[in-house]
C-alpha atoms as a PDB file:
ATOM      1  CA  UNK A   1     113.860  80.784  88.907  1.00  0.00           C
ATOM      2  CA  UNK A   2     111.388  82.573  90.798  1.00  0.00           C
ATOM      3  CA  UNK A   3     113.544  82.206  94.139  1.00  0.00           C
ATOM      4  CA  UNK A   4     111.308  83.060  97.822  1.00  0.00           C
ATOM      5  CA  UNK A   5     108.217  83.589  95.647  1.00  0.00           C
ATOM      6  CA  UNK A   6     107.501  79.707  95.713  1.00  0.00           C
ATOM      7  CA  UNK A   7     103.342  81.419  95.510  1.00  0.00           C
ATOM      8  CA  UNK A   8     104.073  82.053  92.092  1.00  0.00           C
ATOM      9  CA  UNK A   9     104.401  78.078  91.084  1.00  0.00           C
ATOM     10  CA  UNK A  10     101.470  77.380  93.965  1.00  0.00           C
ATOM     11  CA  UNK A  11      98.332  74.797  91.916  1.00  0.00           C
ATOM     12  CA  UNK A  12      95.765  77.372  93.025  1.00  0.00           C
ATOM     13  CA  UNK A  13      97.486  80.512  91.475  1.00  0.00           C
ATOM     14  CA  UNK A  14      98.397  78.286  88.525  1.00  0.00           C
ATOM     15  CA  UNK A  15      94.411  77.084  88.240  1.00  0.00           C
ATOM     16  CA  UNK A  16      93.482  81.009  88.316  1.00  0.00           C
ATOM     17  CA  UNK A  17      95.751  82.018  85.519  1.00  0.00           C
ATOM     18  CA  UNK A  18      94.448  79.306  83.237  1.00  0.00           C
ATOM     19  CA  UNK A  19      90.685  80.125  84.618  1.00  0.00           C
ATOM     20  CA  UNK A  20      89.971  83.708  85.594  1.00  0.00           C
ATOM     21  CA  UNK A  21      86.492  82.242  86.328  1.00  0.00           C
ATOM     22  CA  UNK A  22      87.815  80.800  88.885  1.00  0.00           C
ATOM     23  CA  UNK A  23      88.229  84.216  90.459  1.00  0.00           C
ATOM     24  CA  UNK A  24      85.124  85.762  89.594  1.00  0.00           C
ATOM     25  CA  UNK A  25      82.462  83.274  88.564  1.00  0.00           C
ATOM     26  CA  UNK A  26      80.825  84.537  84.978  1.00  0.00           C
ATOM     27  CA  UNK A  27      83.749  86.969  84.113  1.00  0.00           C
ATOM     28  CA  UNK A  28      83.249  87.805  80.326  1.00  0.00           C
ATOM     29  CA  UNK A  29      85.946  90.511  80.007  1.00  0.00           C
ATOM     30  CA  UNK A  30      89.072  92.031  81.858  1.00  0.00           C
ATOM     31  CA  UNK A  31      89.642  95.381  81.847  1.00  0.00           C
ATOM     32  CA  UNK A  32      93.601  96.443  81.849  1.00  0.00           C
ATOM     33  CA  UNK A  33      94.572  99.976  83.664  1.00  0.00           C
ATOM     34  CA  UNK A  34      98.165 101.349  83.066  1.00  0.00           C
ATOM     35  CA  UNK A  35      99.556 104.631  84.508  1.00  0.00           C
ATOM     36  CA  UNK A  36     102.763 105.874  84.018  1.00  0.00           C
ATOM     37  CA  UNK A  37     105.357 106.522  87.114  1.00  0.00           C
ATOM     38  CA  UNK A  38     108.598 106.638  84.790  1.00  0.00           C
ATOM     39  CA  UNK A  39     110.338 109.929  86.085  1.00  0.00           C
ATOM     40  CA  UNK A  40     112.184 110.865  82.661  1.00  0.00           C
ATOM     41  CA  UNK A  41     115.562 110.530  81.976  1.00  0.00           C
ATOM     42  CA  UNK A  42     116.856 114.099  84.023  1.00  0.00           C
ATOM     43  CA  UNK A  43     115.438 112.793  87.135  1.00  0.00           C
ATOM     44  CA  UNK A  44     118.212 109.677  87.301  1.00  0.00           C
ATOM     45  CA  UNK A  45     121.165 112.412  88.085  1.00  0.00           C
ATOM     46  CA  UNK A  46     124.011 109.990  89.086  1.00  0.00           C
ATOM     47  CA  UNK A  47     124.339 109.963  92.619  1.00  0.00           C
ATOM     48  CA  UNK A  48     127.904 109.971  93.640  1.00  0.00           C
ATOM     49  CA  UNK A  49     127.470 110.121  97.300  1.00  0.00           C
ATOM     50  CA  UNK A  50     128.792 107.303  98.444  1.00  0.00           C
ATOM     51  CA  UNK A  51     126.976 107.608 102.143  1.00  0.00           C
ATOM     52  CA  UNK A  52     123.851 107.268 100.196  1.00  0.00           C
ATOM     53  CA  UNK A  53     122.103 104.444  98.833  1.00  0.00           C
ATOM     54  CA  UNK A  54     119.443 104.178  95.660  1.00  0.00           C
ATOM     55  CA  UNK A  55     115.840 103.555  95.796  1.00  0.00           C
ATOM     56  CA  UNK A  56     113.693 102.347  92.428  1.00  0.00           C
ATOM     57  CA  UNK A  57     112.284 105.448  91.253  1.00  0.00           C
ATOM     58  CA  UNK A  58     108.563 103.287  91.487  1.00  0.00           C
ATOM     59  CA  UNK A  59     108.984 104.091  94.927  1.00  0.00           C
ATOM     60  CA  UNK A  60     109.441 107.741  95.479  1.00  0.00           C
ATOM     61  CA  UNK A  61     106.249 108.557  95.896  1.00  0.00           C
ATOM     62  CA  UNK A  62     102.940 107.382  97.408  1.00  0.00           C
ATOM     63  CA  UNK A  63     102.719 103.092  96.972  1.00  0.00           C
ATOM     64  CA  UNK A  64     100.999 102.640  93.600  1.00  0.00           C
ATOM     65  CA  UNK A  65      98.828 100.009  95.340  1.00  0.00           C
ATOM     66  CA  UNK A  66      96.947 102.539  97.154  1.00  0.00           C
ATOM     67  CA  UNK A  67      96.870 105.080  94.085  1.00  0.00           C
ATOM     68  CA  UNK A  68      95.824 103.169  91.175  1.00  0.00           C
ATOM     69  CA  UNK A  69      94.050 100.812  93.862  1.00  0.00           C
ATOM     70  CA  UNK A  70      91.403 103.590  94.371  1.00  0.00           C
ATOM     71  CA  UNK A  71      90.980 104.574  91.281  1.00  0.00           C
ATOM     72  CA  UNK A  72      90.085 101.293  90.100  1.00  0.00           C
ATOM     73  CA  UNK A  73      87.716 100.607  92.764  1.00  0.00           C
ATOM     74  CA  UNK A  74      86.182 104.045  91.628  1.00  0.00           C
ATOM     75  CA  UNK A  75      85.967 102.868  88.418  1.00  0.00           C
ATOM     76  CA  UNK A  76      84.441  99.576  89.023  1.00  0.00           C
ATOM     77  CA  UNK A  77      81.937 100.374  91.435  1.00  0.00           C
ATOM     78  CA  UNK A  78      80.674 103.138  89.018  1.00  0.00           C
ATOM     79  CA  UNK A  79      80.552 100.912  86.041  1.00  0.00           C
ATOM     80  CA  UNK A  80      78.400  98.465  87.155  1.00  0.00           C
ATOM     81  CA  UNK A  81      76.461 100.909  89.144  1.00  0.00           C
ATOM     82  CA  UNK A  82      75.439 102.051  85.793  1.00  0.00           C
ATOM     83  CA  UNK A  83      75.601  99.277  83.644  1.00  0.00           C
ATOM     84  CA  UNK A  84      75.055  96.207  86.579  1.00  0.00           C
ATOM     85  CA  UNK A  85      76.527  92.943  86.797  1.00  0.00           C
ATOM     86  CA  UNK A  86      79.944  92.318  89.272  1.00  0.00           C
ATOM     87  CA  UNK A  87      83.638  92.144  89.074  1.00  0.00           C
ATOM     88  CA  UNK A  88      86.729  92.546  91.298  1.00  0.00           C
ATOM     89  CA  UNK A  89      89.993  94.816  90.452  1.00  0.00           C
ATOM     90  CA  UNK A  90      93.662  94.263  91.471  1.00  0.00           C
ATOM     91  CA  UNK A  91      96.892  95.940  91.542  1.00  0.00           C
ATOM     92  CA  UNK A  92      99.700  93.200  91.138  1.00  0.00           C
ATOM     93  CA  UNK A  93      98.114  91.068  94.041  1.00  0.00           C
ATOM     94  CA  UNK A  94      96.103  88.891  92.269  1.00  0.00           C
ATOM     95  CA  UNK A  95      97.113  85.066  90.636  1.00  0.00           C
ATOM     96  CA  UNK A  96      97.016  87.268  87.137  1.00  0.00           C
ATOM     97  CA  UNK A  97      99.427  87.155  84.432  1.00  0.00           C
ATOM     98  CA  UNK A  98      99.165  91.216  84.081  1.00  0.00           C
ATOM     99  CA  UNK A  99     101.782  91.584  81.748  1.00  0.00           C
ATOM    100  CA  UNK A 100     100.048  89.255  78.880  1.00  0.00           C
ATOM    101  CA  UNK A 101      96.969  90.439  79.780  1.00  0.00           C
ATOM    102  CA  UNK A 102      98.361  94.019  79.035  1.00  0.00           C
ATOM    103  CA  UNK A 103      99.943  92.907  76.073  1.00  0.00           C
ATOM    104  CA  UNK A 104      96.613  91.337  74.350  1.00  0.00           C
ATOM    105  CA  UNK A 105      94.876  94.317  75.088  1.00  0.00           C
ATOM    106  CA  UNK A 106      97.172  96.514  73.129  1.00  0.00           C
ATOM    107  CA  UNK A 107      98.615  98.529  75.798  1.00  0.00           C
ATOM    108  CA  UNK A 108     102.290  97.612  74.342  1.00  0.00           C
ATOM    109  CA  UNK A 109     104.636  94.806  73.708  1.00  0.00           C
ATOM    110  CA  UNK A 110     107.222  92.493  76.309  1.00  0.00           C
ATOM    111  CA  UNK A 111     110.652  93.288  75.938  1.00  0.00           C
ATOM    112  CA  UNK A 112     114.045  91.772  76.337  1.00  0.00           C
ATOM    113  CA  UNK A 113     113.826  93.006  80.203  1.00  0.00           C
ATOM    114  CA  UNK A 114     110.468  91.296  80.427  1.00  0.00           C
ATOM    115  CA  UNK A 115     108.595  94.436  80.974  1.00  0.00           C
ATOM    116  CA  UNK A 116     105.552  95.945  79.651  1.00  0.00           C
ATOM    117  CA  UNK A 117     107.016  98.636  76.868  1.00  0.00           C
ATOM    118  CA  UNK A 118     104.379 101.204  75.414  1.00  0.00           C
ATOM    119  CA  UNK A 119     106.204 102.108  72.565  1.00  0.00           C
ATOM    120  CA  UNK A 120     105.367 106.157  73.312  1.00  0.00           C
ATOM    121  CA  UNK A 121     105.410 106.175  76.963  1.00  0.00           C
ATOM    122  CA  UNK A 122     108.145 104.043  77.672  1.00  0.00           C
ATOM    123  CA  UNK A 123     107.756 100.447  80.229  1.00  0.00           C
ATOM    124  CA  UNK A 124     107.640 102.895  83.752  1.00  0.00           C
ATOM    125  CA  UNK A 125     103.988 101.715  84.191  1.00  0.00           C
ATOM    126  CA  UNK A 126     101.927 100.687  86.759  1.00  0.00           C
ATOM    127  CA  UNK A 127      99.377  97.500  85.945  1.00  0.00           C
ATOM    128  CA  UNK A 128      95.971  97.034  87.259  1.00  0.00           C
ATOM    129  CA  UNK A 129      92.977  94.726  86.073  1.00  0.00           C
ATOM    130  CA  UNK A 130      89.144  95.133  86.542  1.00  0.00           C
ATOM    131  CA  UNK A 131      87.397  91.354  86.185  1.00  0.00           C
ATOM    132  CA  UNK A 132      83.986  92.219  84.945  1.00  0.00           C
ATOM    133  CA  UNK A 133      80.684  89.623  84.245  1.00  0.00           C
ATOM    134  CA  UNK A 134      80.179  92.836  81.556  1.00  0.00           C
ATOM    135  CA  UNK A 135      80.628  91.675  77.805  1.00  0.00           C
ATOM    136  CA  UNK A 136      82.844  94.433  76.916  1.00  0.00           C
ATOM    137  CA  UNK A 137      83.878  95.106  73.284  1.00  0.00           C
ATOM    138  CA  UNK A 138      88.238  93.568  73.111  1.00  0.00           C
ATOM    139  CA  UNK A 139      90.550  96.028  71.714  1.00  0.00           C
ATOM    140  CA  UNK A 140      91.547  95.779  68.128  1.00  0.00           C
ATOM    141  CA  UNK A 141      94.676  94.217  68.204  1.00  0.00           C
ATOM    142  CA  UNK A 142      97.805  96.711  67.130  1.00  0.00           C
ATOM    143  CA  UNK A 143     101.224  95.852  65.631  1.00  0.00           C
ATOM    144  CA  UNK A 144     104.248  96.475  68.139  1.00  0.00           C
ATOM    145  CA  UNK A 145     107.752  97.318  67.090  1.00  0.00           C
ATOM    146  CA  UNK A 146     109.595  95.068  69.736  1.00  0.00           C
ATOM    147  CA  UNK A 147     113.243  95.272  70.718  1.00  0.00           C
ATOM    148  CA  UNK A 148     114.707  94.601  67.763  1.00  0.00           C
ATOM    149  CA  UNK A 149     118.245  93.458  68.200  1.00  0.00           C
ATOM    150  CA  UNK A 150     118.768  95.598  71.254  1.00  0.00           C
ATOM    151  CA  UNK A 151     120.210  94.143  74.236  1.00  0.00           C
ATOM    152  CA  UNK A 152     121.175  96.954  75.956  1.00  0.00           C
ATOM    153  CA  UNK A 153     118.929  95.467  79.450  1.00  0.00           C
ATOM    154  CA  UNK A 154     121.240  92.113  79.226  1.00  0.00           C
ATOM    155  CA  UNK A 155     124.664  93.975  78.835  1.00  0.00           C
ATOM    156  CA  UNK A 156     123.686  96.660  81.842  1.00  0.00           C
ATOM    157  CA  UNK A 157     122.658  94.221  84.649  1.00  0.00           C
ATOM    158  CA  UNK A 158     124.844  93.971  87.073  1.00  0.00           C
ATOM    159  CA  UNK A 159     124.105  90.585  88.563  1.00  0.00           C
ATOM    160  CA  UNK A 160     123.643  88.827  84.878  1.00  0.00           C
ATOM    161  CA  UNK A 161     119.966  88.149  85.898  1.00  0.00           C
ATOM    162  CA  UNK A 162     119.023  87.741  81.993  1.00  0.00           C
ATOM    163  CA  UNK A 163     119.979  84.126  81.304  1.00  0.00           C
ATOM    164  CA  UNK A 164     118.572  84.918  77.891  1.00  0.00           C
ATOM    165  CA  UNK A 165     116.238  87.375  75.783  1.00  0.00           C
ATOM    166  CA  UNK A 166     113.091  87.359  77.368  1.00  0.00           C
ATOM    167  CA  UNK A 167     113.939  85.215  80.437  1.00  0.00           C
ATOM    168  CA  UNK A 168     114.839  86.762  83.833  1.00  0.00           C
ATOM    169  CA  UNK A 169     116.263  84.662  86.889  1.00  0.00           C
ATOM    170  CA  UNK A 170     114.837  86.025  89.374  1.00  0.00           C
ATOM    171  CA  UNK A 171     117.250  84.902  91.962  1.00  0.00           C
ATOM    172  CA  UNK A 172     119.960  87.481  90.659  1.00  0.00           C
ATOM    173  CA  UNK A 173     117.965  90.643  89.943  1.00  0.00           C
ATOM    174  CA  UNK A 174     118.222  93.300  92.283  1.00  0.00           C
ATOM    175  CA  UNK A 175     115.239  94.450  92.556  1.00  0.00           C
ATOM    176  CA  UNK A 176     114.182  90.573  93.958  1.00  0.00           C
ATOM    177  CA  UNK A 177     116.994  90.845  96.262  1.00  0.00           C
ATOM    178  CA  UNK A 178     116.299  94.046  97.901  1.00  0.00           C
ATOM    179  CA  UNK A 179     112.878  93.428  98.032  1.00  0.00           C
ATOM    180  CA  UNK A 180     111.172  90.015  98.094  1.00  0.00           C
ATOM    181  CA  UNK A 181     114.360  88.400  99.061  1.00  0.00           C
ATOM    182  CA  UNK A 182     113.735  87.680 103.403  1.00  0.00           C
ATOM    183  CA  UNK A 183     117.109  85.765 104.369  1.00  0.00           C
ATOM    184  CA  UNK A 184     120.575  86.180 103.313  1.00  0.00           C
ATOM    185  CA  UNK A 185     121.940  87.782 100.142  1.00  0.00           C
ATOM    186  CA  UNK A 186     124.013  85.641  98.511  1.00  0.00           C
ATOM    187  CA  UNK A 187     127.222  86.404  98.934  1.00  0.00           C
ATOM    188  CA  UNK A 188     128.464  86.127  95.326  1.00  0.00           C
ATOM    189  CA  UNK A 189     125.775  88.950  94.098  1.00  0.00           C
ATOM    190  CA  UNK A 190     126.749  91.489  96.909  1.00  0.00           C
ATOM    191  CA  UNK A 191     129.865  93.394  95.291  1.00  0.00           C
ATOM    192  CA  UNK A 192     127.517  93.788  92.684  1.00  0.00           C
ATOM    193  CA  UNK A 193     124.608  95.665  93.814  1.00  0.00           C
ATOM    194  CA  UNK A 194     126.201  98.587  94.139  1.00  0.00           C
ATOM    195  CA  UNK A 195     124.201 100.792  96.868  1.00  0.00           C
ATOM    196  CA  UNK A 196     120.742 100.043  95.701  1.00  0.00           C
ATOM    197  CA  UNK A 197     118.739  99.486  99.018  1.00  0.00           C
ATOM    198  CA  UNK A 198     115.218  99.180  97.392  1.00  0.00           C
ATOM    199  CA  UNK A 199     114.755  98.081  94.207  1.00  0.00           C
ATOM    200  CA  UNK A 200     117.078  98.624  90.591  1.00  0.00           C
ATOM    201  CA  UNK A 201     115.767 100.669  87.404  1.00  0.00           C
ATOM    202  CA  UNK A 202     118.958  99.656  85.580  1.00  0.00           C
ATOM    203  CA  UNK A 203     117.515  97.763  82.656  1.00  0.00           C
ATOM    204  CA  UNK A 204     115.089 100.090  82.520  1.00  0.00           C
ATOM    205  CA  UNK A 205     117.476 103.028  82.342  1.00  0.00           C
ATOM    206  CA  UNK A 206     119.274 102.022  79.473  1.00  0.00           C
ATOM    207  CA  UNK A 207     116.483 101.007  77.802  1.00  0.00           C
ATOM    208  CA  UNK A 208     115.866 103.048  74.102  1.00  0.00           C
ATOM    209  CA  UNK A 209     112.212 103.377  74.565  1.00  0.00           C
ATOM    210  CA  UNK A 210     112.596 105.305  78.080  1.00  0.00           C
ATOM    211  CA  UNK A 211     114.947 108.024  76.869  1.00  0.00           C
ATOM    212  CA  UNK A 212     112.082 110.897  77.410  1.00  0.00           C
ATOM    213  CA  UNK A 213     111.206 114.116  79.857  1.00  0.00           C
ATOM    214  CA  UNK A 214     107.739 114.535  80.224  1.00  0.00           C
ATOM    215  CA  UNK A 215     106.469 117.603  78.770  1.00  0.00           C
ATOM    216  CA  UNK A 216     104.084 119.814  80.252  1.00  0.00           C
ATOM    217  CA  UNK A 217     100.689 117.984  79.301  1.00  0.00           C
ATOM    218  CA  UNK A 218     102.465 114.278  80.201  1.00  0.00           C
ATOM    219  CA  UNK A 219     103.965 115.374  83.850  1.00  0.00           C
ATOM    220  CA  UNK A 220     100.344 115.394  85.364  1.00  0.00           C
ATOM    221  CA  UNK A 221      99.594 111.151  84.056  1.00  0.00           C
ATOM    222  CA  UNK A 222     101.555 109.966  87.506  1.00  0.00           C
ATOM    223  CA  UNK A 223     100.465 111.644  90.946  1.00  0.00           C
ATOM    224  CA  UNK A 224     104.031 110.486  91.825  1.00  0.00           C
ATOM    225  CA  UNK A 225     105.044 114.052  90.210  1.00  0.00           C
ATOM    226  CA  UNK A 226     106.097 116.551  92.637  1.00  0.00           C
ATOM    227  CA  UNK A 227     106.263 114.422  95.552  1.00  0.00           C
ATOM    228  CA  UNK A 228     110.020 113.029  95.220  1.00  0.00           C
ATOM    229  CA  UNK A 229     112.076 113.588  98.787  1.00  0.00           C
ATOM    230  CA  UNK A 230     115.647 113.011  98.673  1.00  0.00           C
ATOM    231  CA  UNK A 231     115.761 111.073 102.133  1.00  0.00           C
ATOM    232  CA  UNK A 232     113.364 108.762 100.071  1.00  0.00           C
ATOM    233  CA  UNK A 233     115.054 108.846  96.571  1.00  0.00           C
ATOM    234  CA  UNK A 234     118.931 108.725  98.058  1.00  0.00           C
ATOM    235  CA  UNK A 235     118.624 107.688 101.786  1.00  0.00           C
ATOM    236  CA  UNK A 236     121.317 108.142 103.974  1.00  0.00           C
ATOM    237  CA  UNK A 237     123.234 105.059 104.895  1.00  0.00           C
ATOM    238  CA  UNK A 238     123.813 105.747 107.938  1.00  0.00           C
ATOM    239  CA  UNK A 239     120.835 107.326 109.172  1.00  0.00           C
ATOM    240  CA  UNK A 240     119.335 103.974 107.471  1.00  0.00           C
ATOM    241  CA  UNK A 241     121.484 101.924 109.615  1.00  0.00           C
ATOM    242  CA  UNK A 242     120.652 103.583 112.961  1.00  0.00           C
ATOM    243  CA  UNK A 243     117.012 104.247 112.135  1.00  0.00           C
ATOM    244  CA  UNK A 244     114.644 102.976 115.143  1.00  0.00           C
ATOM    245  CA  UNK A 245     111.287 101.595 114.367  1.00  0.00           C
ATOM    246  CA  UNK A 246     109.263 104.220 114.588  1.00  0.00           C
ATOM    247  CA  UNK A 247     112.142 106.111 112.790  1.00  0.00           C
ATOM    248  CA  UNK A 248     111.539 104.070 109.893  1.00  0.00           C
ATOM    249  CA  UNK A 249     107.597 103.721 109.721  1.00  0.00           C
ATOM    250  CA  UNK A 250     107.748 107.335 110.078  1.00  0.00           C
ATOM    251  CA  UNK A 251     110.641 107.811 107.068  1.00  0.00           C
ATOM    252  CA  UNK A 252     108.991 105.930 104.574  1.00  0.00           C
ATOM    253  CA  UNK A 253     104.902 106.090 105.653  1.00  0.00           C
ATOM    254  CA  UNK A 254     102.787 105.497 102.430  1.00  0.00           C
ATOM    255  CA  UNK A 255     105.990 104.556 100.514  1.00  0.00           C
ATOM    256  CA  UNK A 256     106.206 100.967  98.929  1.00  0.00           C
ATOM    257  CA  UNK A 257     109.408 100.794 101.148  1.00  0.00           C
ATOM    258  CA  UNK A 258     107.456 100.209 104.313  1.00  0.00           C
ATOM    259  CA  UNK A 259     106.270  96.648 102.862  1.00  0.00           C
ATOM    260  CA  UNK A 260     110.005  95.150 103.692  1.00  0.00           C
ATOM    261  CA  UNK A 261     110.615  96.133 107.151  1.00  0.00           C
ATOM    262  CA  UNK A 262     112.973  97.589 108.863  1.00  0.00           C
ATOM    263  CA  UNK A 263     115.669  95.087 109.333  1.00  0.00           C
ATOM    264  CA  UNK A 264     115.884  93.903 105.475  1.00  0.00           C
ATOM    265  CA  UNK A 265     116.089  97.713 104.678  1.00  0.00           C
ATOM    266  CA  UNK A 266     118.863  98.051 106.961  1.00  0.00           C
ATOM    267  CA  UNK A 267     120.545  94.400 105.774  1.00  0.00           C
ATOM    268  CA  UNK A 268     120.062  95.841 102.430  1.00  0.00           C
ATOM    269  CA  UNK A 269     121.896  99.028 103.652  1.00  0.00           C
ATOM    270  CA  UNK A 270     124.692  97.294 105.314  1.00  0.00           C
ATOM    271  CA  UNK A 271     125.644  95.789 101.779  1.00  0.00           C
ATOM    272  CA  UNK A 272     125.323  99.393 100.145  1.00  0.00           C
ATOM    273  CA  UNK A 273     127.878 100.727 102.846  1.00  0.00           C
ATOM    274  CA  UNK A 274     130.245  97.405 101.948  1.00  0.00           C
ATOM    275  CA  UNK A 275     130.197  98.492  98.640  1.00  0.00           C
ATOM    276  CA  UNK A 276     130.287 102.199  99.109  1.00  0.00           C
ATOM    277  CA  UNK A 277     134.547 102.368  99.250  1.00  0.00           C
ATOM    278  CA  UNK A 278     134.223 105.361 102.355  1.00  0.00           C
ATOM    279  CA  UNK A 279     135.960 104.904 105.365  1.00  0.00           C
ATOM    280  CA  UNK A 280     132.882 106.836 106.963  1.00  0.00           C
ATOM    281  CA  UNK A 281     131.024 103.188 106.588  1.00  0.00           C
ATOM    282  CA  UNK A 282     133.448 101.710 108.963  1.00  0.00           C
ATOM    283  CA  UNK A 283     132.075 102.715 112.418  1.00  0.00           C
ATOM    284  CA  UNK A 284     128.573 102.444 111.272  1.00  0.00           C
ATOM    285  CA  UNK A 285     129.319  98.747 109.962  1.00  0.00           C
ATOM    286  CA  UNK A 286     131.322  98.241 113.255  1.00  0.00           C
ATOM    287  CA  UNK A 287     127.974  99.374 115.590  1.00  0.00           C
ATOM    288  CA  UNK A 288     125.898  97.338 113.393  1.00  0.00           C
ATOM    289  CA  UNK A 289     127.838  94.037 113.882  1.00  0.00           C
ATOM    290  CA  UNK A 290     126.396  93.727 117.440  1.00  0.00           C
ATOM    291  CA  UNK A 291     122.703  94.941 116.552  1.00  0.00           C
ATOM    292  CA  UNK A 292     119.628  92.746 117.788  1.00  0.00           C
ATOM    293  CA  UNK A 293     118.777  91.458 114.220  1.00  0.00           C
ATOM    294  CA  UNK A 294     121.126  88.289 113.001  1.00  0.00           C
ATOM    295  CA  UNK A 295     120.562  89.728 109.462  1.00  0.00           C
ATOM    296  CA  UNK A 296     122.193  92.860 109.919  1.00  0.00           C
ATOM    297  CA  UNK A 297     124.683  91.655 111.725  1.00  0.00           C
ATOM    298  CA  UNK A 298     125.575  89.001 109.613  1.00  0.00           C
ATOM    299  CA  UNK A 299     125.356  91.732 106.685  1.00  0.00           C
ATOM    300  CA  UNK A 300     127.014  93.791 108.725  1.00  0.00           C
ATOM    301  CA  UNK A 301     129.727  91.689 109.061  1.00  0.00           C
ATOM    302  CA  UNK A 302     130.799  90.550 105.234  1.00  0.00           C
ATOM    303  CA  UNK A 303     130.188  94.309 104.826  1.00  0.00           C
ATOM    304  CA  UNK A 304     132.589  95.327 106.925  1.00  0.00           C
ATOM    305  CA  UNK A 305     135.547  92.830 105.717  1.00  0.00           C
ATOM    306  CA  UNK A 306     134.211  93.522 102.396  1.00  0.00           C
ATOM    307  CA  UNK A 307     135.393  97.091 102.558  1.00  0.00           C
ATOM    308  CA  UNK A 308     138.366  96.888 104.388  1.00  0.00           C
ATOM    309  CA  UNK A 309     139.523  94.470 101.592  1.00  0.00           C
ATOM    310  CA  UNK A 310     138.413  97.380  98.766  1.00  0.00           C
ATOM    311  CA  UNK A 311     140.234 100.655 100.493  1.00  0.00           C
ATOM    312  CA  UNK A 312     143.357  98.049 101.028  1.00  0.00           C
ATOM    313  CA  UNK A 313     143.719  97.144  97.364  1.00  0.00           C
ATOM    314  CA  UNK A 314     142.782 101.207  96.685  1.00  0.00           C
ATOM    315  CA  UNK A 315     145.629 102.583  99.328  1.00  0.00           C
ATOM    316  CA  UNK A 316     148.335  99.530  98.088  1.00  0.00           C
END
């Protein structure tokens, strides 16, 4: 069910979960890092603008590989500066099962969604491991409340990606599609993606344990605070769509968006505007179906008969 990511079912990542020695040679303890990114509930104002499309909130702000990345490393290289011995850190790169790792180490439970829920800050965190030849003490382990009988995650999903409590398909969440996803869309899940172009935050959203604001003393845990742009939170569609490439490293520089590229941002866009029910879309769509990339044009393409079909059955 993992889809593209055929790495994740590879021997030698399978060999490194089982081992972690295997990665660092005399590891005696890991050490899990969490920090938050979850906005709070006022920041997801419903954006009714159909021109515009939806990036994950994880995104908004500077990638969380580079920011949690180097704080890590800080941490590592000063801890065994002082107390010697080695060890190597990652930020979801690594052949590490970081959720259970988090979850032994007390930093909250797995949910129905599959995510890492702290039960006061919500699951809007960021994961990162230090692998350490230190013999660190192991956290006491604490009792979690769970999910209960919520299914609120499985109910909201939009592409019925949960094929049961606890177990996500990959190959029908959004956030797969958007993102790791480097062909076609299948054509079945595209009415129903909406006009999220990077990412989804949906199960997430209507999730009990993230209805918060940050307070005063909590809004200064993510330095993703303050740095929210709305061409990066709601891009336009069209600019999107007629973005150059310099247009686009330039748009989304330091962003997590820049890992996809261009033209899947701007397949993913193509399937935002076929969804989007504006007649605006329809001479972007109609450029798009003769631009350079096959994706976008083939995107383009079901896009475009995709919403001439919608504002026929609206106007009839």
């Amino acid at each position: 069910m993992h889809g593209e990511m055929g790495y994740l079912a590879r021997d030698d990542r399978m060999q490194r979960r089982k081992d972690l020695s295997v990665i660092l040679p005399g590891v005696q303890s890991v050490l899990v890092c969490g920090l938050m990114y979850w906005p709070g509930k006022s920041a997801f104002s419903e954006n009714s603008t159909s021109m515009r499309g939806d990036v994950s909130c994880y995104a908004w702000g500077t990638d969380y590989h580079t920011i949690l990345g180097d704080r890590l490393r800080e941490l590592a290289l000063w801890m065994h500066a002082e107390a010697g011995g080695s060890g190597r850190w990652y930020v979801d790169t690594g052949a590490i099962l970081e959720r259970s790792l988090a979850e032994q180490s007390g930093l909250g439970f797995i949910g129905k969604n599959t995510m890492l829920i702290n039960p006061r800050y919500g699951s809007g965190m960021f994961l990162g491991e230090i692998l350490t030849t230190l013999p660190l003490p192991a956290s006491t382990p604490k009792k979690m409340p769970g999910c209960g009988k919520c299914t609120k995650c499985q109910v909201a999903c939009p592409t019925d990606a949960f094929d049961d409590e606890y177990v996500l398909d990959a190959r029908k969440c959004i956030s797969y599609l958007t993102i790791e996803l480097k062909g076609d869309i299948p054509v079945d899940l595209r009415p129903k993606m909406g006009r999220k172009v990077y990412g989804c935050d949906i199960c997430q959203e209507v999730c009990p344990w993230n209805k918060f604001d940050w307070d005063g003393d909590m809004k200064g845990a993510s330095p993703l605070f303050g740095k929210v742009a709305k061409d990066v939170k709601t891009p336009d569609l069209e600019r999107l769509m007629r973005m150059t490439e310099s247009e686009f490293q330039e748009w989304f520089a330091g962003t997590a968006v820049i890992r996809i590229g261009r033209d899947r941002l701007r397949r993913n866009a193509a399937v935002a505007l076929g969804n989007s029910r504006d007649p605006q879309a329809i001479p972007v769509l109609k450029d798009a179906i003769n631009d350079d990339s096959e994706l976008v044009r083939s995107h383009s393409r079901w896009a475009l008969d995709h919403l001439l079909s919608q504002l026929r059955t609206t106007t009839s």
